[in-house]
C-alpha atoms as a PDB file:
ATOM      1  CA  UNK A   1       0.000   0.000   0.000  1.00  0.00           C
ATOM      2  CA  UNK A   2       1.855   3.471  -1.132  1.00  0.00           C
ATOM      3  CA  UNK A   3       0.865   6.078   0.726  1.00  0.00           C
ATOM      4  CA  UNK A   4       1.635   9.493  -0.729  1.00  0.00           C
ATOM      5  CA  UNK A   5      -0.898  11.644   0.426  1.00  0.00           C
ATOM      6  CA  UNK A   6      -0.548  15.424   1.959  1.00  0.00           C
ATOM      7  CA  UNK A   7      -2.126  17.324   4.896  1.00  0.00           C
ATOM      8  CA  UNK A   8      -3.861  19.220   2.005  1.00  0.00           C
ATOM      9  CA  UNK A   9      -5.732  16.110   0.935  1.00  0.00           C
ATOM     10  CA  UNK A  10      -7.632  15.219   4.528  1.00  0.00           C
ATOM     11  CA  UNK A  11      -7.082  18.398   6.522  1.00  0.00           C
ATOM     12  CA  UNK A  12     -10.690  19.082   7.832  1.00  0.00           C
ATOM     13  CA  UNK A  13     -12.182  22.909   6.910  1.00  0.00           C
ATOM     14  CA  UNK A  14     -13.736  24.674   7.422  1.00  0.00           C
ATOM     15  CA  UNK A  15     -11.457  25.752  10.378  1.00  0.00           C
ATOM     16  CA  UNK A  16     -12.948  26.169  13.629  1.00  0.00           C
ATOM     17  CA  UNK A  17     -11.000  28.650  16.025  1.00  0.00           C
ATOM     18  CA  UNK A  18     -11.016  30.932  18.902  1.00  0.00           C
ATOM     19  CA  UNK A  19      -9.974  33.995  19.575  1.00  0.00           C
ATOM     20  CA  UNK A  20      -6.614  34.191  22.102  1.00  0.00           C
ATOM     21  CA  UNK A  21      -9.597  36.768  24.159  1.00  0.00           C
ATOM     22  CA  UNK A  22     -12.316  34.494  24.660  1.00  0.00           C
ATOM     23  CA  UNK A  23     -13.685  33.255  27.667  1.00  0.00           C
ATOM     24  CA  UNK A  24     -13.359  30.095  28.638  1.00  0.00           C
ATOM     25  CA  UNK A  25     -17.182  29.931  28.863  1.00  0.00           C
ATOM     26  CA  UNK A  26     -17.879  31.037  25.103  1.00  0.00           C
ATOM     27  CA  UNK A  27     -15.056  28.553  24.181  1.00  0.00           C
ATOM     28  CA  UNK A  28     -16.406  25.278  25.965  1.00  0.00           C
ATOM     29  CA  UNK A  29     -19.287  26.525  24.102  1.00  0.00           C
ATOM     30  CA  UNK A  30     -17.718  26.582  20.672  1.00  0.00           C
ATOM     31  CA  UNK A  31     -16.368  23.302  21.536  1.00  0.00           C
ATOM     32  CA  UNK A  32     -19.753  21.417  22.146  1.00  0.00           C
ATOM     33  CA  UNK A  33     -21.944  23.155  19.265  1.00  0.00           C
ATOM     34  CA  UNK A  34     -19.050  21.983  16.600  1.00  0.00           C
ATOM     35  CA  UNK A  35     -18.777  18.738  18.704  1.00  0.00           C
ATOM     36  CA  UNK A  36     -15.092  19.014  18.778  1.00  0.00           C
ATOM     37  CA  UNK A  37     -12.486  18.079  21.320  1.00  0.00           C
ATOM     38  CA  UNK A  38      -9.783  21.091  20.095  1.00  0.00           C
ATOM     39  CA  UNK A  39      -9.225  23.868  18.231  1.00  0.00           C
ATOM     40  CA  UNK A  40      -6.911  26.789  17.078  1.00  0.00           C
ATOM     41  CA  UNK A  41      -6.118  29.675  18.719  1.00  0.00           C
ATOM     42  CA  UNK A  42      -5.941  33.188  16.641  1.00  0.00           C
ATOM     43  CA  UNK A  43      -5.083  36.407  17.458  1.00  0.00           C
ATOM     44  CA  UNK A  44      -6.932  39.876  15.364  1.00  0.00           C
ATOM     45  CA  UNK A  45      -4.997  38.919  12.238  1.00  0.00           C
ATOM     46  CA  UNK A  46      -6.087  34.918  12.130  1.00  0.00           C
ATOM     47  CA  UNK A  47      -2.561  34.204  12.866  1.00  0.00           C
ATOM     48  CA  UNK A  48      -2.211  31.046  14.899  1.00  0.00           C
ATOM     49  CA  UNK A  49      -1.265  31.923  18.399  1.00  0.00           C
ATOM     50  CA  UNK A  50      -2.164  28.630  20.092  1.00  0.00           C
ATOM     51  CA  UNK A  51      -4.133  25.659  20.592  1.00  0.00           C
ATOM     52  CA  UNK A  52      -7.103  25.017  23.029  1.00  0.00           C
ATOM     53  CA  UNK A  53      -9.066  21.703  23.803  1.00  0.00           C
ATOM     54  CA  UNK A  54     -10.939  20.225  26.235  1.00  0.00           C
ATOM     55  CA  UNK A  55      -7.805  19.028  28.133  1.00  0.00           C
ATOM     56  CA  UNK A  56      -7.285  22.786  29.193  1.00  0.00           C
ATOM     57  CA  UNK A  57     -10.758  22.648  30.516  1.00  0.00           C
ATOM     58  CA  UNK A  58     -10.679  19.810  33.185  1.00  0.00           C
ATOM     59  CA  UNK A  59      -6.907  20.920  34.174  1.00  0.00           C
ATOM     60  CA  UNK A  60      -8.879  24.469  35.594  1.00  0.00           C
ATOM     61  CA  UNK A  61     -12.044  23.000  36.854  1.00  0.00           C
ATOM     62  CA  UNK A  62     -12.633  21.605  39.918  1.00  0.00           C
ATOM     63  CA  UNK A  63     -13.228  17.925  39.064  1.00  0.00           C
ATOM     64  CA  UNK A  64     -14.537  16.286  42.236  1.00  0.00           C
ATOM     65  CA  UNK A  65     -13.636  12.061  42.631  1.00  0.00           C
ATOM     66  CA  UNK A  66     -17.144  11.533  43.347  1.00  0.00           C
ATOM     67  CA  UNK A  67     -18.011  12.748  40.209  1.00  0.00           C
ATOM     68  CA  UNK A  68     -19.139  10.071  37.618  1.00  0.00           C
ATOM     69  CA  UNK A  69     -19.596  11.863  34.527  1.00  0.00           C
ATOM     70  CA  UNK A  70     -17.130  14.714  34.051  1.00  0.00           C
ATOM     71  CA  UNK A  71     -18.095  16.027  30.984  1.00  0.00           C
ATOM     72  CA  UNK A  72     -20.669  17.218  32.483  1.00  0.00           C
ATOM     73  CA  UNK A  73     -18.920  20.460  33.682  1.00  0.00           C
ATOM     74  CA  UNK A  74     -22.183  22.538  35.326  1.00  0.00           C
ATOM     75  CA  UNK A  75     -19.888  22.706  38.829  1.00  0.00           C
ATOM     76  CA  UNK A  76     -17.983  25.907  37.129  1.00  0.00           C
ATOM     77  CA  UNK A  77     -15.524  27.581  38.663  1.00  0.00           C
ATOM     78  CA  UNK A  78     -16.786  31.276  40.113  1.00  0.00           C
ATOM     79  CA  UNK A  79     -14.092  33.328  37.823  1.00  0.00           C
ATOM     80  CA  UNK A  80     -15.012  31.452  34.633  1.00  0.00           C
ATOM     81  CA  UNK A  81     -16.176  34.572  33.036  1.00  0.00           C
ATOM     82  CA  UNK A  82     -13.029  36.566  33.455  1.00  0.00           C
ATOM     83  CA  UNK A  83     -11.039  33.761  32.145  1.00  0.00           C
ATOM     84  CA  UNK A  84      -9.722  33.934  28.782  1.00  0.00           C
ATOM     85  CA  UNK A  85      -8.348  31.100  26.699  1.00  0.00           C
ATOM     86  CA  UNK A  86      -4.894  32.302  25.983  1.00  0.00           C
ATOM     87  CA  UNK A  87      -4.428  32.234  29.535  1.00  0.00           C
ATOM     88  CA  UNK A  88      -4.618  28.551  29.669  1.00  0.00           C
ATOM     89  CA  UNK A  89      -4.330  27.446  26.012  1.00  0.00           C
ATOM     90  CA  UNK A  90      -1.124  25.643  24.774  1.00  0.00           C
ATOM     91  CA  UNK A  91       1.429  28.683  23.083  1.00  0.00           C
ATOM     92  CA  UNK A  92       4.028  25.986  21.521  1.00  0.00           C
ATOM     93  CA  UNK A  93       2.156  24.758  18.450  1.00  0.00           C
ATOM     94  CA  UNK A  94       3.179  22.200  16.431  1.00  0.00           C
ATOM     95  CA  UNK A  95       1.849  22.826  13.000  1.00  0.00           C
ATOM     96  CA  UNK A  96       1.892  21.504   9.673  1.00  0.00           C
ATOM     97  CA  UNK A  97       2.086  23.217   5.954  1.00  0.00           C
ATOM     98  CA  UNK A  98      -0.261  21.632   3.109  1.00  0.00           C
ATOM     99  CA  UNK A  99       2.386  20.053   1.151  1.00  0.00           C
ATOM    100  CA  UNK A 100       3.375  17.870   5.196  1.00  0.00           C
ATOM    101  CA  UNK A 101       2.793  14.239   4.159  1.00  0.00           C
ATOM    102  CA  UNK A 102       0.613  12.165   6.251  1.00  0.00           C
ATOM    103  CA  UNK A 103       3.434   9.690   7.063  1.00  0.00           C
ATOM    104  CA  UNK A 104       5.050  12.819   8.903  1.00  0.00           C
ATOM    105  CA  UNK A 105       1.501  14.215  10.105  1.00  0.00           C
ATOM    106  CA  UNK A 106       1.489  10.845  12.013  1.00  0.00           C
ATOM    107  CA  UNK A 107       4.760  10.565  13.235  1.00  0.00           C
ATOM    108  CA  UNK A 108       4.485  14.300  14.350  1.00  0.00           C
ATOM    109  CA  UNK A 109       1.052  13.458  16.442  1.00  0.00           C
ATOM    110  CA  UNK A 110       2.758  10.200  17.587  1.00  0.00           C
ATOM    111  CA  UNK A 111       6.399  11.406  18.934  1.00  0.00           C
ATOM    112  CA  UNK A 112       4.414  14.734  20.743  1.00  0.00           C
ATOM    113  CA  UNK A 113       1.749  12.714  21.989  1.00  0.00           C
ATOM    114  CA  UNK A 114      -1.223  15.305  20.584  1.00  0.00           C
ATOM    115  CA  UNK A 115      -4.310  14.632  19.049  1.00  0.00           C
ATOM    116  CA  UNK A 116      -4.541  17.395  16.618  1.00  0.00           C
ATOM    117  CA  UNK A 117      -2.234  19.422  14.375  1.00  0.00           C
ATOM    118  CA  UNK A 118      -3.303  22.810  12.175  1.00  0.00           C
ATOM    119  CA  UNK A 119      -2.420  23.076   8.798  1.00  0.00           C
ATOM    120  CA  UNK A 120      -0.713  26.929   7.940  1.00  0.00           C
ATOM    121  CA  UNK A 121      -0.286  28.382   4.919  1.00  0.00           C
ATOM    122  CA  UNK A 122       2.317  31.215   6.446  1.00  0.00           C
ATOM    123  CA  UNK A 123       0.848  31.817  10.292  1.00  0.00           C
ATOM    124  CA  UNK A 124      -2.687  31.755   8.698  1.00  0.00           C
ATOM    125  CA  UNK A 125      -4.414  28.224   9.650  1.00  0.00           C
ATOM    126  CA  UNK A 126      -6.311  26.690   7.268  1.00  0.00           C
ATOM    127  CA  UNK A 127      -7.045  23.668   8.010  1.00  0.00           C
ATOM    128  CA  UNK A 128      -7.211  20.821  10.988  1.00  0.00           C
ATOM    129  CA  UNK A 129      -5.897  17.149  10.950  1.00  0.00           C
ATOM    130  CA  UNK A 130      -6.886  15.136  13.987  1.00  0.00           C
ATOM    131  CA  UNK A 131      -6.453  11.797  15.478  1.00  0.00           C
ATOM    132  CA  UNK A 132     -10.005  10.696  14.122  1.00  0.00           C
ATOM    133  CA  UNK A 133      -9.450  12.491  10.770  1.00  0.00           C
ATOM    134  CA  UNK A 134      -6.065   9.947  10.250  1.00  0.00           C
ATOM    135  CA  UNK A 135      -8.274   6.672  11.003  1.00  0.00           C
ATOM    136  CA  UNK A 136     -11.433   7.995   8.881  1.00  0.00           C
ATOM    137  CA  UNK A 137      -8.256   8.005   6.187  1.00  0.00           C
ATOM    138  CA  UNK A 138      -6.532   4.490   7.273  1.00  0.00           C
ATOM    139  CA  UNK A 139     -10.758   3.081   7.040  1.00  0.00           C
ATOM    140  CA  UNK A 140     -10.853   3.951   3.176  1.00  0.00           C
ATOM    141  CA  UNK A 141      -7.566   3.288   2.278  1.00  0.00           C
ATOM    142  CA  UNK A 142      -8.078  -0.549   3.932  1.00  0.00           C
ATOM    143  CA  UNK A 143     -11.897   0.199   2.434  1.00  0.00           C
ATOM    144  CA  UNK A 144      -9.842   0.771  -1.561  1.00  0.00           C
ATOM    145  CA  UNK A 145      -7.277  -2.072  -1.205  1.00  0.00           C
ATOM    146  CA  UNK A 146     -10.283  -4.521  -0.625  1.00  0.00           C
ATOM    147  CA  UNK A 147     -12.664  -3.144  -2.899  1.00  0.00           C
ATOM    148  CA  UNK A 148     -15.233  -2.253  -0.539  1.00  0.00           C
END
């Protein structure tokens, strides 16, 4: 099986992002309504700035060991609101460009232990390759080679 496909060809876009100035509320928000786990951060010129996920979220909130279903996160914490994402976002990005090949997309993801990369053309993102994006990829290329 030759694999010679580019971050181009299965990057997911539109891009969801937040602003480096949102708060933390609006962004858990943005998070459920796209049903995402991640996304870029961008500062006023939709240059990439960081990355947020739902990872940033639990390490903040007070997670309490009796609780059996924590993504349920109604316990907030009282300064939620004044709270902004680049205060707790992840500022060393590991990025892609379009032309990355997925063999290095994967070995990136693997080696830094992270479940999404964003794709840049310059510091502009335009596009997201995640964990599930790589297996939807690995499904049809097993999917091809057996004729499914």
């Amino acid at each position: 099986m030759k694999i010679d496909t580019q971050a181009k060809d299965i990057m997911a876009t539109p891009v969801i992002a937040a602003r480096h100035d949102t708060n933390l509320h609006d962004a858990e928000e943005l998070l459920k309504k796209n049903k995402i786990t991640g996304m870029p951060v961008v500062d006023e010129n939709d240059e990439i700035v960081g990355v947020f996920s739902e990872k940033h979220l639990l390490s903040i909130y007070d997670i309490r060991s009796e609780e059996t279903d924590i993504t349920d996160l109604s316990f907030r914490l009282p300064y939620e609101y004044k709270t902004w994402v680049e205060e707790v976002m992840t500022k060393e990005v590991i990025s892609v460009e379009e032309s990355t090949s997925v063999e290095e997309v994967c070995r990136l993801m693997v080696t830094n232990h992270i479940h999404r990369v964003p794709v840049l053309r310059g510091k502009k993102v335009v596009g997201v390759i995640s964990s599930l994006s790589l297996v939807g990829y690995l499904l049809r290329l097993i999917e091809e080679e057996k004729g499914i």
